[in-house]
C-alpha atoms as a PDB file:
ATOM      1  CA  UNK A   1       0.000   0.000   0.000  1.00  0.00           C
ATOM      2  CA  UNK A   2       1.420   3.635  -1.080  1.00  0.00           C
ATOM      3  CA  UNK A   3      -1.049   5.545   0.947  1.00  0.00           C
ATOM      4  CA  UNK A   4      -2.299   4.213   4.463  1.00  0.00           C
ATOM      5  CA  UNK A   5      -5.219   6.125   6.270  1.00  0.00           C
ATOM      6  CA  UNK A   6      -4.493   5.172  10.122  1.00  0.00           C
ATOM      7  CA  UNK A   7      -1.381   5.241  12.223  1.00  0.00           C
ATOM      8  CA  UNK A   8      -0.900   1.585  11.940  1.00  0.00           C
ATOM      9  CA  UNK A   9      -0.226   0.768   8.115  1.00  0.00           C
ATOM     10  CA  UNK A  10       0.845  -2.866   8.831  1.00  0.00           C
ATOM     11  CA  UNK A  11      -2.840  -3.473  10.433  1.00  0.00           C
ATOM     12  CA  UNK A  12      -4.190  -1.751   7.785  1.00  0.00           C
ATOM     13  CA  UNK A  13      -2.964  -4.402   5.235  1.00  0.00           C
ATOM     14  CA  UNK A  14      -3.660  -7.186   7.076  1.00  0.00           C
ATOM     15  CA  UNK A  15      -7.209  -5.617   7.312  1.00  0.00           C
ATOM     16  CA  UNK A  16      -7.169  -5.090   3.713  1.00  0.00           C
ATOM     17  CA  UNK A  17      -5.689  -8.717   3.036  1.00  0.00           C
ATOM     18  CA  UNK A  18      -8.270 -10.151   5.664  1.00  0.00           C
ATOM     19  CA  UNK A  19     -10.938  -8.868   3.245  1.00  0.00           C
ATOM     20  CA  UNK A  20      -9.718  -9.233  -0.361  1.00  0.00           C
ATOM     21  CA  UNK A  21      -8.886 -12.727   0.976  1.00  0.00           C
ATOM     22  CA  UNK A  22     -11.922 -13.614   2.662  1.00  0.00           C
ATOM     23  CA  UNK A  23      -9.091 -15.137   5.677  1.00  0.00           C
ATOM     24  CA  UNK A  24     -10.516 -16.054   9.263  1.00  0.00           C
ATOM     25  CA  UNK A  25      -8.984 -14.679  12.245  1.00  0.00           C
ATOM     26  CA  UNK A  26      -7.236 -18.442  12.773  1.00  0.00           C
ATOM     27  CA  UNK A  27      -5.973 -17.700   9.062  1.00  0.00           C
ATOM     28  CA  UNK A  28      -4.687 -14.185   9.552  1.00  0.00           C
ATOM     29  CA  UNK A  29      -2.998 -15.496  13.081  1.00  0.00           C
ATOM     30  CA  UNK A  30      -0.852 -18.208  10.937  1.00  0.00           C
ATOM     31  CA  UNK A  31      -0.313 -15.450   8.673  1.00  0.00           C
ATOM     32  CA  UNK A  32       1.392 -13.517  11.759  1.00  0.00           C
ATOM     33  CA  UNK A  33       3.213 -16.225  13.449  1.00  0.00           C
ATOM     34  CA  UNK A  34       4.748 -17.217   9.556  1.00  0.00           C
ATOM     35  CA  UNK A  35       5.779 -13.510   9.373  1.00  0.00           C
ATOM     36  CA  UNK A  36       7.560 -13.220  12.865  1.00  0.00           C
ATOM     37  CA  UNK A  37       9.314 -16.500  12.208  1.00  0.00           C
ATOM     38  CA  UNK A  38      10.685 -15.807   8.947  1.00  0.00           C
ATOM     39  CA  UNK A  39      11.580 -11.602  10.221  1.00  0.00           C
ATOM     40  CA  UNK A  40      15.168 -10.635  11.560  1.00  0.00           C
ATOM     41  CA  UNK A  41      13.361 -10.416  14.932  1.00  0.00           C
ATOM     42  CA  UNK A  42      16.100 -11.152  17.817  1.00  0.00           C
ATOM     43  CA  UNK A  43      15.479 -14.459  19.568  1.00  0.00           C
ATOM     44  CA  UNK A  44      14.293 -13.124  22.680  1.00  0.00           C
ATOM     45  CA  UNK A  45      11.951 -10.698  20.210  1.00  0.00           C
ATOM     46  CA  UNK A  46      10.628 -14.117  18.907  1.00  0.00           C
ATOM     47  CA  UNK A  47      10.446 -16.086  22.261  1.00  0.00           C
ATOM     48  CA  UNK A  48       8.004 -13.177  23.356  1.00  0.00           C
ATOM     49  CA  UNK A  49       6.138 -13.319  20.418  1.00  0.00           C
ATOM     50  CA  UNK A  50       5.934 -16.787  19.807  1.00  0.00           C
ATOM     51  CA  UNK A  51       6.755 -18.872  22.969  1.00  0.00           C
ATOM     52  CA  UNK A  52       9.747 -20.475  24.592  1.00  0.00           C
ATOM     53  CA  UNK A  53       9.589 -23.570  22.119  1.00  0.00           C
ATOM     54  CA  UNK A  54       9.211 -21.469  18.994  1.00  0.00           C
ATOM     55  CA  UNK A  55      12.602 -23.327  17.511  1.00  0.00           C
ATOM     56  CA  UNK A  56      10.597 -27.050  17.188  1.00  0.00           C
ATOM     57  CA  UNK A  57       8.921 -28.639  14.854  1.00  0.00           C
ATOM     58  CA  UNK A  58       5.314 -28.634  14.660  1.00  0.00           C
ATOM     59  CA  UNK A  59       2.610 -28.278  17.277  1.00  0.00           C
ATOM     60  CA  UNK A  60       5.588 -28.569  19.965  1.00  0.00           C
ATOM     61  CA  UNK A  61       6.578 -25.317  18.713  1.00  0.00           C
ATOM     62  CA  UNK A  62       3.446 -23.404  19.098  1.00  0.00           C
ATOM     63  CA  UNK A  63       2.497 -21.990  22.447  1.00  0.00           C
ATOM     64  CA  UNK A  64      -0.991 -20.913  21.166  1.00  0.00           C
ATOM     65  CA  UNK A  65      -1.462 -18.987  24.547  1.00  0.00           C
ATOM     66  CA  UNK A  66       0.969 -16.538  22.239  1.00  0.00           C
ATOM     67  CA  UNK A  67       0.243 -17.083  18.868  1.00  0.00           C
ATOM     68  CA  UNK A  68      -3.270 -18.115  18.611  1.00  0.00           C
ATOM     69  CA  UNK A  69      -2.965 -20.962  16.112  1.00  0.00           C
ATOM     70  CA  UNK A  70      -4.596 -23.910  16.667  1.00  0.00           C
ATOM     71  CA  UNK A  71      -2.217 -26.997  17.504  1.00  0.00           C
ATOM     72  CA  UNK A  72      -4.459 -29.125  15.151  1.00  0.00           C
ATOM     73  CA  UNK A  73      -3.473 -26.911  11.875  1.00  0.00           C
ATOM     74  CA  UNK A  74      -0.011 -26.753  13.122  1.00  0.00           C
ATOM     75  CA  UNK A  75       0.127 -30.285  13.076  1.00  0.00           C
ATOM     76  CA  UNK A  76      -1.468 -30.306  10.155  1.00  0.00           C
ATOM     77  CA  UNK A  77       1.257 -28.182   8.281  1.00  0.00           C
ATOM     78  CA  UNK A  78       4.144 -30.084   9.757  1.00  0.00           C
ATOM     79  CA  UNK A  79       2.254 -33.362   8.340  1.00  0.00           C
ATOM     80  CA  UNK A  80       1.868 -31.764   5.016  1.00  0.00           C
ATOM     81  CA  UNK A  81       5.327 -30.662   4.949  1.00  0.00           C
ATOM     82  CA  UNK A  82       6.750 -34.352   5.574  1.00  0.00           C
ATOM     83  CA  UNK A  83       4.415 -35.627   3.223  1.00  0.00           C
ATOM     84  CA  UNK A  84       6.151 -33.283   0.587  1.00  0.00           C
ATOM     85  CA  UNK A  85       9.431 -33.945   1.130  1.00  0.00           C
ATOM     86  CA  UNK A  86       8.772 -37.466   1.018  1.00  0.00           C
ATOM     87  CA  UNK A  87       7.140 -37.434  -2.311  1.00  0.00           C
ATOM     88  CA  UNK A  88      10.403 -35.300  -3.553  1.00  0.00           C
ATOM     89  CA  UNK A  89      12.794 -38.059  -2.174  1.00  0.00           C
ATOM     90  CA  UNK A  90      10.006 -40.937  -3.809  1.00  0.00           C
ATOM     91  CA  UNK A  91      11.189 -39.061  -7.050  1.00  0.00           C
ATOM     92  CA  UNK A  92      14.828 -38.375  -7.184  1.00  0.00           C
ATOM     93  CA  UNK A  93      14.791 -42.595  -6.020  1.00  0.00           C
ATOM     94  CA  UNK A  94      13.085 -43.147  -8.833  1.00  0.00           C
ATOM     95  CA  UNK A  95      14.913 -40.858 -11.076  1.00  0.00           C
ATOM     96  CA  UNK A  96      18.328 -42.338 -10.053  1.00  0.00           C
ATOM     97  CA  UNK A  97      17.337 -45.449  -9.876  1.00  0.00           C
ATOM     98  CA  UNK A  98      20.310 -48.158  -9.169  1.00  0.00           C
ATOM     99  CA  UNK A  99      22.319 -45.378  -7.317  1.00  0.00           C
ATOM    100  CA  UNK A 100      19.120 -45.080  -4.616  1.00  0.00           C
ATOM    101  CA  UNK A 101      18.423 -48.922  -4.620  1.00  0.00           C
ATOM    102  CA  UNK A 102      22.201 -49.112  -3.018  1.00  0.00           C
ATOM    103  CA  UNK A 103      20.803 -46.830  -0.651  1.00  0.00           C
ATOM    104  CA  UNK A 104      23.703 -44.004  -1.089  1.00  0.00           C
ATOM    105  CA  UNK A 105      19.937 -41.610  -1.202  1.00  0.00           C
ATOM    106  CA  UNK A 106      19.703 -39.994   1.779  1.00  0.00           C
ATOM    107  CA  UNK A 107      17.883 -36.650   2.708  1.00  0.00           C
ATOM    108  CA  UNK A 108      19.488 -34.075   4.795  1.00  0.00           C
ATOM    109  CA  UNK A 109      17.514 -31.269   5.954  1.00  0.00           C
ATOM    110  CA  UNK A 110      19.227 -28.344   7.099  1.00  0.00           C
ATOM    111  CA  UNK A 111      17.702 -25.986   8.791  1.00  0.00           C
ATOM    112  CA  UNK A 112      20.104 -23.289   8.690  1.00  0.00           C
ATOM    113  CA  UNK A 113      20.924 -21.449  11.854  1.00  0.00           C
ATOM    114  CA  UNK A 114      17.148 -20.154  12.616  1.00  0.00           C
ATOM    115  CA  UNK A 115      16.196 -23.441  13.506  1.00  0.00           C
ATOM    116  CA  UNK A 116      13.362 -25.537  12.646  1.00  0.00           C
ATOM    117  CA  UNK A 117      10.090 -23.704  11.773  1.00  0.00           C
ATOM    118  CA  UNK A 118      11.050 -21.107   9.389  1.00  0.00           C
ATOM    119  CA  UNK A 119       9.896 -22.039   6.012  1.00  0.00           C
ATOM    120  CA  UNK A 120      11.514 -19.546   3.886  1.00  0.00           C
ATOM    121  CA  UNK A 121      15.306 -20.387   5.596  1.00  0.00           C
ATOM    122  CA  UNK A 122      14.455 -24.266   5.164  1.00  0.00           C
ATOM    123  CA  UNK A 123      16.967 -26.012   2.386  1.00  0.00           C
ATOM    124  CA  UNK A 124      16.715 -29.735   1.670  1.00  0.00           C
ATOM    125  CA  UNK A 125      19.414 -31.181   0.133  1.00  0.00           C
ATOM    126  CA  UNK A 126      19.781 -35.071  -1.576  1.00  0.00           C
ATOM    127  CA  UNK A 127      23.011 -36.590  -0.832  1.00  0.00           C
ATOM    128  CA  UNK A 128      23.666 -39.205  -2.851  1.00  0.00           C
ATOM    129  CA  UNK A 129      27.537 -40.160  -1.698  1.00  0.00           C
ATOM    130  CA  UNK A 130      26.916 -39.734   2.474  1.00  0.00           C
ATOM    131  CA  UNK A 131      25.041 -41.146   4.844  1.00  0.00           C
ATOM    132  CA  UNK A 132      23.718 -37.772   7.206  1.00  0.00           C
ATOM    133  CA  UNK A 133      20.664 -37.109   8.530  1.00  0.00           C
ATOM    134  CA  UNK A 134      19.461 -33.900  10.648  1.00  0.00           C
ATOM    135  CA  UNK A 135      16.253 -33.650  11.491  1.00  0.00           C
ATOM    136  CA  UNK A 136      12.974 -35.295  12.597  1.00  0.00           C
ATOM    137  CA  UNK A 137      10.691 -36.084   9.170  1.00  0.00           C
ATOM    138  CA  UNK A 138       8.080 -38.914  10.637  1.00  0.00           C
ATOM    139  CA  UNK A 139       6.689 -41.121   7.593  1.00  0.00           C
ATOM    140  CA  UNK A 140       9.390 -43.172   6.774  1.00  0.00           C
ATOM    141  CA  UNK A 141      11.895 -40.792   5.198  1.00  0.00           C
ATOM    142  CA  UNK A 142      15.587 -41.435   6.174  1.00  0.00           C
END
């Protein structure tokens, strides 16, 4: 927005976006807690914010006295998410074929320094010569 009418332009978007949208309050709190994870906020900015545990994965790392966000979506996303990166290992086995058979595949999911939770810093990388594994992906992958 180039011109904001109240003292509080970053309300007034997420006003605006609540109604272009049509997003719920439970929407527009996600919204939040996604924007304070992925911000240069210190990490005693974030703990306030978001809770002690805000570093986990998943409904662990949602205090939702804090945030708001129901632990059932939060689950939900961090399902989702492991479902994903499971179907994206499924393919690069089946892409290389004999090399993951020999089971030199292996998924390594660095989380960068932020820690788990913050989508936009969160690189997965195939490694097909090493055997390393960060992380905690339930549904099978390794």
């Amino acid at each position: 927005m180039q011109f904001h009418y109240t003292k509080e332009p970053l309300m007034e978007e997420y006003a605006i976006a609540a109604q272009v949208f049509k997003l719920s309050t439970c929407d527009m709190c996600e919204i939040s807690r996604s924007s304070i994870l992925q911000s240069a906020l210190s990490d005693e900015e974030k703990i306030h914010f978001l809770g002690d545990h805000y570093l986990k994965e998943g409904p662990e790392g949602n205090d939702i006295r804090k945030t708001n966000v129901a632990q059932i979506r939060m689950a939900y996303r961090y399902e989702t998410l492991c479902y994903e990166l499971n179907l994206i290992k499924e393919g690069l086995k089946a892409e290389l074929g004999s090399e993951a058979s020999r089971g030199e595949l292996t998924l390594l999911w660095d989380l960068g320094t932020r820690g788990p939770g913050t989508g936009v810093l969160l690189r997965v990388f195939f490694v097909a010569t090493t055997r390393c594994w960060r992380g905690n992906i339930p549904g099978g992958v390794t």
